[in-house]
N, C-alpha and C. Protein backbone atom coordinates (compact mmCIF):
# COMPACT_ATOMS: atom_id res chain seq x y z
N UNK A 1 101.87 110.83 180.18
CA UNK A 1 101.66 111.86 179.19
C UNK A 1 101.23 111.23 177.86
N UNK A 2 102.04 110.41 177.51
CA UNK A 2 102.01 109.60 176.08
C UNK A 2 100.19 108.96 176.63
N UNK A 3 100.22 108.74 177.51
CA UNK A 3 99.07 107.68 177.60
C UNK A 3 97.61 108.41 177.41
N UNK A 4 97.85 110.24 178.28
CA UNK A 4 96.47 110.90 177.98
C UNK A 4 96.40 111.43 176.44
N UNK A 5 97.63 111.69 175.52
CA UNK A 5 97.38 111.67 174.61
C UNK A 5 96.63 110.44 173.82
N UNK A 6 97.14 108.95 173.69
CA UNK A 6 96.61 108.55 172.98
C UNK A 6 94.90 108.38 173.46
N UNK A 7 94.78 108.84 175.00
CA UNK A 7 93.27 108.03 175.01
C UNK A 7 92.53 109.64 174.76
N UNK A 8 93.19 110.76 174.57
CA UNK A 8 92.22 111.93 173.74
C UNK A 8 92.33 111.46 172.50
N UNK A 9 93.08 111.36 171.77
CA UNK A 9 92.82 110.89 170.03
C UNK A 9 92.08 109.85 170.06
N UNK A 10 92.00 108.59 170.85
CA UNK A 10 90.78 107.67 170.65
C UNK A 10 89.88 108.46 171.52
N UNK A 11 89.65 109.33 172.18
CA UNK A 11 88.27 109.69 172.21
C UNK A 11 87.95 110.61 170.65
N UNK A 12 88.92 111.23 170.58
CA UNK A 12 88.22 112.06 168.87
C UNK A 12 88.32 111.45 168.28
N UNK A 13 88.66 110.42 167.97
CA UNK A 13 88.47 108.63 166.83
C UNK A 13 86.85 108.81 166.64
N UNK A 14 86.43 108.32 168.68
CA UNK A 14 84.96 107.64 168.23
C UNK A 14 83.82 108.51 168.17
N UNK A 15 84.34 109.94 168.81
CA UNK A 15 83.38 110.99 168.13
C UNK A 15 83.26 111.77 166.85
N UNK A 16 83.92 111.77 165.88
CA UNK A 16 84.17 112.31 164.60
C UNK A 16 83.39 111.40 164.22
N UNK A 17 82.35 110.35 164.11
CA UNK A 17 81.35 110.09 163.16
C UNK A 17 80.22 110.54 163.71
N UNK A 18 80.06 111.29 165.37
CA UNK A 18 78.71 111.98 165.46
C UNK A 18 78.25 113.17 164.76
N UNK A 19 77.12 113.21 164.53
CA UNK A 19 76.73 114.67 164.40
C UNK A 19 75.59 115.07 164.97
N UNK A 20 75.56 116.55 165.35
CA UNK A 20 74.45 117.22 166.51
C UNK A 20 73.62 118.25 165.36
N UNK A 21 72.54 117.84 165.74
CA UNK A 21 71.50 118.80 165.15
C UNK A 21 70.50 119.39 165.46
N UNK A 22 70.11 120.62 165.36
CA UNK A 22 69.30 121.29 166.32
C UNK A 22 68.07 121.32 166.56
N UNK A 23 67.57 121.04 167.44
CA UNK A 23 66.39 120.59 168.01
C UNK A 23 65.31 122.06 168.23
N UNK A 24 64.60 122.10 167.37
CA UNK A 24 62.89 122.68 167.55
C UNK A 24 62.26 122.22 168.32
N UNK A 25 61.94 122.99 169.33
CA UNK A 25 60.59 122.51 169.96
C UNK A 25 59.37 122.48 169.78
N UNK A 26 58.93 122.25 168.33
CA UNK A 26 57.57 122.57 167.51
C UNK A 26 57.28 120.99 167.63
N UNK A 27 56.00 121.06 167.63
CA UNK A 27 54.98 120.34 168.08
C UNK A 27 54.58 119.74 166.50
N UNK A 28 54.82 119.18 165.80
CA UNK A 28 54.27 118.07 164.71
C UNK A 28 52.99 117.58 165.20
N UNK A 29 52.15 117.65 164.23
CA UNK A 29 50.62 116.70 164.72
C UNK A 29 50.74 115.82 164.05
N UNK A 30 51.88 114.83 163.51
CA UNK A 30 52.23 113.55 162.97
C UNK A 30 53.67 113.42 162.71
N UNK A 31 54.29 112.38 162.70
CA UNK A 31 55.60 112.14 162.65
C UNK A 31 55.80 112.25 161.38
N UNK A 32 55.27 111.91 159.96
CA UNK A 32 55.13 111.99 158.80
C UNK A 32 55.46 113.63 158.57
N UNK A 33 55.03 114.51 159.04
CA UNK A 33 55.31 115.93 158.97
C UNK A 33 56.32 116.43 159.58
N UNK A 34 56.77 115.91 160.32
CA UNK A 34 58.12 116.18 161.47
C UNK A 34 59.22 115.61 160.30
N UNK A 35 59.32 114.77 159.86
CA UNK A 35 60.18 114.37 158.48
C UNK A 35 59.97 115.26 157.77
N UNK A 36 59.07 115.23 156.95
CA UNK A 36 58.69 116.12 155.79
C UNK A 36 59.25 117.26 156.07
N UNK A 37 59.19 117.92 157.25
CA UNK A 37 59.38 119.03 157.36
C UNK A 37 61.26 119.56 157.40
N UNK A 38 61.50 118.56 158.09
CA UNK A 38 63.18 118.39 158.23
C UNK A 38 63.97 118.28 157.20
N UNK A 39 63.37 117.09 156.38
CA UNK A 39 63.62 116.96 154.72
C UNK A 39 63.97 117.97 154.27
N UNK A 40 62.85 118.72 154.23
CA UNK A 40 62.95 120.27 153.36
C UNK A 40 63.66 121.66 153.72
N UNK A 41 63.30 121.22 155.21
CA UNK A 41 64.38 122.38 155.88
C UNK A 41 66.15 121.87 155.18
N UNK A 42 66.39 120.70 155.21
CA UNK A 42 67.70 120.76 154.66
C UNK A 42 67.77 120.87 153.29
N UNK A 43 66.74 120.71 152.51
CA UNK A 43 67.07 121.38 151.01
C UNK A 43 67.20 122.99 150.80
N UNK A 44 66.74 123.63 151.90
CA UNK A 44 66.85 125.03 151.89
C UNK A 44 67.97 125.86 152.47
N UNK A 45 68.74 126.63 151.94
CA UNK A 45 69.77 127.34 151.83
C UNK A 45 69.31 128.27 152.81
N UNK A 46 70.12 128.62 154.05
CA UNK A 46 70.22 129.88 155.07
C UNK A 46 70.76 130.95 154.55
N UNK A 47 69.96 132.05 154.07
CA UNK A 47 70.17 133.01 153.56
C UNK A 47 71.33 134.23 154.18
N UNK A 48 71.22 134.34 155.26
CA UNK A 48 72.86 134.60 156.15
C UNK A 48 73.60 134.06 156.13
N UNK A 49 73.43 132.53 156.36
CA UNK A 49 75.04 132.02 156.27
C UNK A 49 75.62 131.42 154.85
N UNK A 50 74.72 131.23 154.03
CA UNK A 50 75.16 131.18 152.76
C UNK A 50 75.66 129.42 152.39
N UNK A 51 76.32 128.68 153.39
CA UNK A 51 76.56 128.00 152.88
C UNK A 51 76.03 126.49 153.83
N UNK A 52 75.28 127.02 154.53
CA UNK A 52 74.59 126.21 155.46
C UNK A 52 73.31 126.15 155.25
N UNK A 53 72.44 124.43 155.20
CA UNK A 53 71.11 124.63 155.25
C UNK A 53 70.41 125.38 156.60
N UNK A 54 68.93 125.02 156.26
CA UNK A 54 68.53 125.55 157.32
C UNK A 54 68.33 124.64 158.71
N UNK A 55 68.62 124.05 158.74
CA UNK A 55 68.59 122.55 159.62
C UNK A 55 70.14 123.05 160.57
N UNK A 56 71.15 123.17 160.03
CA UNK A 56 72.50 122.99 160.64
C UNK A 56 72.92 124.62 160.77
N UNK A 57 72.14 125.74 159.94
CA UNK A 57 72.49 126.80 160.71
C UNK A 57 71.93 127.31 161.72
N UNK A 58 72.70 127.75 162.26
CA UNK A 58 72.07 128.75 164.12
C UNK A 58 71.48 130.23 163.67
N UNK A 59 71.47 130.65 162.94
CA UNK A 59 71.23 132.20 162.97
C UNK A 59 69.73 131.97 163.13
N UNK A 60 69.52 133.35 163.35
CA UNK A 60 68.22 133.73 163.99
C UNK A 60 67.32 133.58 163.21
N UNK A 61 67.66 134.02 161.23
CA UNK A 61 66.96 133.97 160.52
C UNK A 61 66.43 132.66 159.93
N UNK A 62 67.31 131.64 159.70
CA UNK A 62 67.72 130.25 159.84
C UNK A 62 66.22 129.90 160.67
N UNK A 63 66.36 129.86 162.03
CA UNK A 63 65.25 129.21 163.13
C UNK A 63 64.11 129.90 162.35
N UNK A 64 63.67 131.13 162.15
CA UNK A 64 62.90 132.20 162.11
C UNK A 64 62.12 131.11 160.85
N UNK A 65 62.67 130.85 159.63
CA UNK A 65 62.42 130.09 158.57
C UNK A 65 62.19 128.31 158.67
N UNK A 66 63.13 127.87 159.48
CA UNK A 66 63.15 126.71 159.45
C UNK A 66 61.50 127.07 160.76
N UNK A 67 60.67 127.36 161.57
CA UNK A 67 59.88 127.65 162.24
C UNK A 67 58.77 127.66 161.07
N UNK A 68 58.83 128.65 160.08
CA UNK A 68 57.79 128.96 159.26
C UNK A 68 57.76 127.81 158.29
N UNK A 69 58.82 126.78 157.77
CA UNK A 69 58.55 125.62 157.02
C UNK A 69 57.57 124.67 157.88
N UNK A 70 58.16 124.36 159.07
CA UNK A 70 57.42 123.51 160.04
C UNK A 70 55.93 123.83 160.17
N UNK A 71 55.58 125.34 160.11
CA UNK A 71 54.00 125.91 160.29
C UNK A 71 53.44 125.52 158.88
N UNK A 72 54.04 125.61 158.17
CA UNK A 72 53.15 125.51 156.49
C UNK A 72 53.10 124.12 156.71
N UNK A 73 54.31 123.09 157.02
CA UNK A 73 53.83 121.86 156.63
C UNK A 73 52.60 121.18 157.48
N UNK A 74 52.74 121.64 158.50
CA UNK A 74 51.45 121.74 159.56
C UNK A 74 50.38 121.62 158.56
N UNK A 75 50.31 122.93 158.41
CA UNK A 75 49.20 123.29 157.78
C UNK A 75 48.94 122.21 156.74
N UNK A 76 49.26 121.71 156.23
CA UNK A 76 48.92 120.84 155.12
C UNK A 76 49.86 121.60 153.90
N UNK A 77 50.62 122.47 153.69
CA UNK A 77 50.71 123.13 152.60
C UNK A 77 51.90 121.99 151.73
N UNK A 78 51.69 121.60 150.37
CA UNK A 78 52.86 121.17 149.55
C UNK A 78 54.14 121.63 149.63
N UNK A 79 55.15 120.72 149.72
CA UNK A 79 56.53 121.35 149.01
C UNK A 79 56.69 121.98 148.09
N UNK A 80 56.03 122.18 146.80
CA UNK A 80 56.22 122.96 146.22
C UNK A 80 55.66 124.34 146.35
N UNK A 81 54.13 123.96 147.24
CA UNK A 81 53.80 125.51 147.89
C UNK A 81 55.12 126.56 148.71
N UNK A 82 55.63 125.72 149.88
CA UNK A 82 56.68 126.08 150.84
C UNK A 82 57.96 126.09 149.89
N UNK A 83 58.45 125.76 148.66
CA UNK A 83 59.72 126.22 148.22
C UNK A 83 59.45 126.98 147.22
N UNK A 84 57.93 127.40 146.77
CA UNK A 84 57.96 128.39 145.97
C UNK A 84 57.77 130.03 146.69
N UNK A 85 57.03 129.45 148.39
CA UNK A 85 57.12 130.64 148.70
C UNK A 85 58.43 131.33 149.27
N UNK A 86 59.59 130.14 149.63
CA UNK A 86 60.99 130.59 150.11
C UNK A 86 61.53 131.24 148.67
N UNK A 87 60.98 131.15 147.81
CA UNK A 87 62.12 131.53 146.52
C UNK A 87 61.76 132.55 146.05
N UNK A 88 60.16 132.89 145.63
CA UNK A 88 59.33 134.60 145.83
C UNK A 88 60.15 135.05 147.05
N UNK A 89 60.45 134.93 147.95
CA UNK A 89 60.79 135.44 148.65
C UNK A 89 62.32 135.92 149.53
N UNK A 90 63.00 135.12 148.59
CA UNK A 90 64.51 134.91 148.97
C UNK A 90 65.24 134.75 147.51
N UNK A 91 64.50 134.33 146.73
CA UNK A 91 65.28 133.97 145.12
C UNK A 91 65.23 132.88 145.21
N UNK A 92 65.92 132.41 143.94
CA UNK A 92 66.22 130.78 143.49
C UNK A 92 67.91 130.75 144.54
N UNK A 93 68.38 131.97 145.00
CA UNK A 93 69.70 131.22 145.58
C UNK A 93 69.23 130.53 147.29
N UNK A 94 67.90 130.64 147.76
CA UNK A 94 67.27 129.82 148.77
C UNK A 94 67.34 128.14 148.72
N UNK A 95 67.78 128.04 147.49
CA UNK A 95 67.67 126.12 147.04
C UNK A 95 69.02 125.93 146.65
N UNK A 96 69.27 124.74 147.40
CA UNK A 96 70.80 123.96 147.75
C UNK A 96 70.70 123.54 145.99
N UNK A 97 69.74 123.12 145.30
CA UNK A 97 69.59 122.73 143.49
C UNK A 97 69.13 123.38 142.73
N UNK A 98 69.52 124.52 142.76
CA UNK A 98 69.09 125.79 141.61
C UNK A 98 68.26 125.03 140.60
N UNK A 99 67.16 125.67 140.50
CA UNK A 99 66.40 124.79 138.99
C UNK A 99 67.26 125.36 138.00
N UNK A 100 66.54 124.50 136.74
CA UNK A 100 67.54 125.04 135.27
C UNK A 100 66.67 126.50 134.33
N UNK A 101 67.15 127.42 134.84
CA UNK A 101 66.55 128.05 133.66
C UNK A 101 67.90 129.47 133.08
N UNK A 102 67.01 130.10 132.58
CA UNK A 102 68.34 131.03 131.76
C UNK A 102 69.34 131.66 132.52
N UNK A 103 69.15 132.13 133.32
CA UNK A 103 69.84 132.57 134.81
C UNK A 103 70.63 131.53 135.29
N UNK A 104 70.29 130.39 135.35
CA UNK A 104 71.29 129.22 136.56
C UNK A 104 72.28 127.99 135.03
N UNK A 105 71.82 128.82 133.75
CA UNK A 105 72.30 127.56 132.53
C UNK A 105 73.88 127.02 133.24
N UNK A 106 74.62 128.73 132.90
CA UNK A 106 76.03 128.33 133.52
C UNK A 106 76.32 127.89 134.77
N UNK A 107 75.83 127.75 135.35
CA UNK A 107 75.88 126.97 136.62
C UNK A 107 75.73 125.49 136.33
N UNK A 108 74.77 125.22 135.89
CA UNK A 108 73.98 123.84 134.98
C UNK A 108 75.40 123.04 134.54
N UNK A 109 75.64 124.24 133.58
CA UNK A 109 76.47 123.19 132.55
C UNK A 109 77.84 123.58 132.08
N UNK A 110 78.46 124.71 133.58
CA UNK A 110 79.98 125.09 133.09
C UNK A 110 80.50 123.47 133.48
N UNK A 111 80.65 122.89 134.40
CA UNK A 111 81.07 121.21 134.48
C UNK A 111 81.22 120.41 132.98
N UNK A 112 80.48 120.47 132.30
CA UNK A 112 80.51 119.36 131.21
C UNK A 112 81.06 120.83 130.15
N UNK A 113 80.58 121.55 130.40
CA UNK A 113 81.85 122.77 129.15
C UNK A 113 83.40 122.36 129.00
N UNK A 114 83.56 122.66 130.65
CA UNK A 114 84.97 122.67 131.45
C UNK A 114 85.51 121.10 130.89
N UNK A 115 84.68 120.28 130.72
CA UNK A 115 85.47 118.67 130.89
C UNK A 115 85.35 118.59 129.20
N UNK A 116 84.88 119.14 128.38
CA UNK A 116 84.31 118.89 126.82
C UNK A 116 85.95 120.16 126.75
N UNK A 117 86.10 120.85 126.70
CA UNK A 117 87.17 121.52 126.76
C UNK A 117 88.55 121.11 127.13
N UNK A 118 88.48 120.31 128.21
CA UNK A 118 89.40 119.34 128.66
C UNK A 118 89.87 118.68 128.23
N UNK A 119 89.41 117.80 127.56
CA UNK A 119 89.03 116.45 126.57
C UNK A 119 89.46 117.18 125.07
N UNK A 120 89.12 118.15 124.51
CA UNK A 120 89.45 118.76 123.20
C UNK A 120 91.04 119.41 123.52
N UNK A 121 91.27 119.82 124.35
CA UNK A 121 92.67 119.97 124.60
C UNK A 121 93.85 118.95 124.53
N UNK A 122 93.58 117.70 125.15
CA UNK A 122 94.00 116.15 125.67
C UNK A 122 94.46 116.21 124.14
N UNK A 123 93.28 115.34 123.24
CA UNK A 123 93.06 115.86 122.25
C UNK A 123 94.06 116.19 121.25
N UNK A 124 93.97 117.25 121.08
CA UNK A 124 95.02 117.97 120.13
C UNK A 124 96.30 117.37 120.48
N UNK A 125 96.63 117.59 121.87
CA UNK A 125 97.82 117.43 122.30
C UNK A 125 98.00 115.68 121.94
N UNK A 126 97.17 114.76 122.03
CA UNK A 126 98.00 113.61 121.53
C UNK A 126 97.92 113.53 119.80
N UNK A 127 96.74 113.74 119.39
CA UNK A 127 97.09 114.30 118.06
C UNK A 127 98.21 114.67 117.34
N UNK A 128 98.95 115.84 118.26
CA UNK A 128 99.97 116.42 117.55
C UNK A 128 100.97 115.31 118.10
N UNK A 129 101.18 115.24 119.20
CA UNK A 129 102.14 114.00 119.54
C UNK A 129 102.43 112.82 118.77
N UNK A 130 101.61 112.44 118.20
CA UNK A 130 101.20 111.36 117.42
C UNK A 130 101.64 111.35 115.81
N UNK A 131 101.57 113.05 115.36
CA UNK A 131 102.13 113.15 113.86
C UNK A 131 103.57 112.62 113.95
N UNK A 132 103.59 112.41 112.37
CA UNK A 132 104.93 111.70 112.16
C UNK A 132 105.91 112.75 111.52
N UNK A 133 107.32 112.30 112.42
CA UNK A 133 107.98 113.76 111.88
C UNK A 133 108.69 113.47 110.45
N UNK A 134 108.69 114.63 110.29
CA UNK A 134 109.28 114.49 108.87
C UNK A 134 110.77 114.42 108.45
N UNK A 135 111.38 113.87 107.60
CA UNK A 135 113.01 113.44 107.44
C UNK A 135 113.67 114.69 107.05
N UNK A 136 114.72 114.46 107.97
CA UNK A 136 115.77 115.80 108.02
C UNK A 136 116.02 115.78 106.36
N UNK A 137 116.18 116.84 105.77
CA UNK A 137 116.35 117.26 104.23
C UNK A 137 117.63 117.63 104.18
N UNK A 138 118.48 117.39 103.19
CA UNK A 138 119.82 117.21 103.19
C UNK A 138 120.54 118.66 103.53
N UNK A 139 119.96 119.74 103.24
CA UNK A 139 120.77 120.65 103.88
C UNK A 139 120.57 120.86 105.65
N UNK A 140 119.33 120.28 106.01
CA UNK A 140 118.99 120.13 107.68
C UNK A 140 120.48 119.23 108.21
N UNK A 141 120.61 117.91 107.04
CA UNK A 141 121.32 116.71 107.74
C UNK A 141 122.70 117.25 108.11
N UNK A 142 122.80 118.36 106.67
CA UNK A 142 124.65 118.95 106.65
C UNK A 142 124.60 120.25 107.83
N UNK A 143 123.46 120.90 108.38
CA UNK A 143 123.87 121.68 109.72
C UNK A 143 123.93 120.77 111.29
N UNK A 144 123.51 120.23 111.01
CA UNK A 144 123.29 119.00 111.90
C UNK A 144 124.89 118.24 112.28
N UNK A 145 125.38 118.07 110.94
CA UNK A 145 126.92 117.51 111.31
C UNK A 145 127.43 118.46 111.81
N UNK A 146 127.67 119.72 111.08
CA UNK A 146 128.49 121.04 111.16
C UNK A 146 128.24 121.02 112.85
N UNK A 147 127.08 121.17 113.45
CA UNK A 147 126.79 121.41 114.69
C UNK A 147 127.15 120.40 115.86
N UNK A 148 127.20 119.23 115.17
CA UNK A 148 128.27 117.88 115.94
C UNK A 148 129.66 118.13 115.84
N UNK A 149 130.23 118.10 115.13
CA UNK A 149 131.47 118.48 114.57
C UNK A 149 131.99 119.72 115.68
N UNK A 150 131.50 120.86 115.93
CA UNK A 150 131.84 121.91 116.88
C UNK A 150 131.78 121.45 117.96
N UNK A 151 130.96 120.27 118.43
CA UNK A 151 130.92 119.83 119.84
C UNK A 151 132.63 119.16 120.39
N UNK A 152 132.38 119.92 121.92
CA UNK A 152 133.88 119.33 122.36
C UNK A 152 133.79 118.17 122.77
């Protein structure tokens, strides 16, 4: 018993560094484009599954797209032709790197807000830690006894 356990955990040892990826049967008229094309399919966001490119998701729409990148790059068409037409056509949330413009700022730059905020908090707090306190004043010093004095 002990023994088929350990030789299933060393089998999921030496398979947890594979990974499977899904195979198109589209026809590249150069290997240079068969990259290119894969490249870009994984910079592009699967619009159903949201958090999967188009390379590693299965949905229908996924193939349907990752199919139509492969035909443009065929064609000769630029990356920036093929991710401007996924984004006319899907939005800027089609790209795993939102460009920067007025719409995506907070996205951009809540990170360095969040840590500049962070840092100004830290901040204060050793700041104030750091002031020097001030000397008990003689009627502070005489409640101070009074309040020892009651202790049992």
């Amino acid at each position: 018993m002990i023994a088929r356990l350990c030789y299933f955990l060393l089998l999921l040892l030496i398979a947890l560094p594979l990974r499977a990826e899904i195979v198109d049967t589209w026809q590249f008229r150069n290997a240079e484009n068969q990259v290119r094309a894969v490249n870009l399919a994984k910079q592009l966001r699967c619009p159903q599954c949201q958090n999967q490119n188009l390379v590693e998701s299965t949905s229908p729409i996924a193939r349907d797209l990752r199919i139509e990148v492969y035909r443009m790059v065929d064609e000769g068409k630029s990356d920036e032709d093929i991710i401007s037409f996924m984004t006319s056509r899907f939005g800027d949330f089609v790209l795993y790197k939102p460009r920067l413009n007025l719409q995506t700022a907070l996205l951009w730059f809540s990170p360095f807000i969040l840590l500049l905020g962070a840092f100004l908090v830290i901040w204060r707090y050793l700041r104030k830690a750091r002031s020097p306190i001030a000397p008990l004043s003689d009627e502070q010093k005489n409640q101070l006894a009074e309040i020892l004095e009651r202790r049992p």
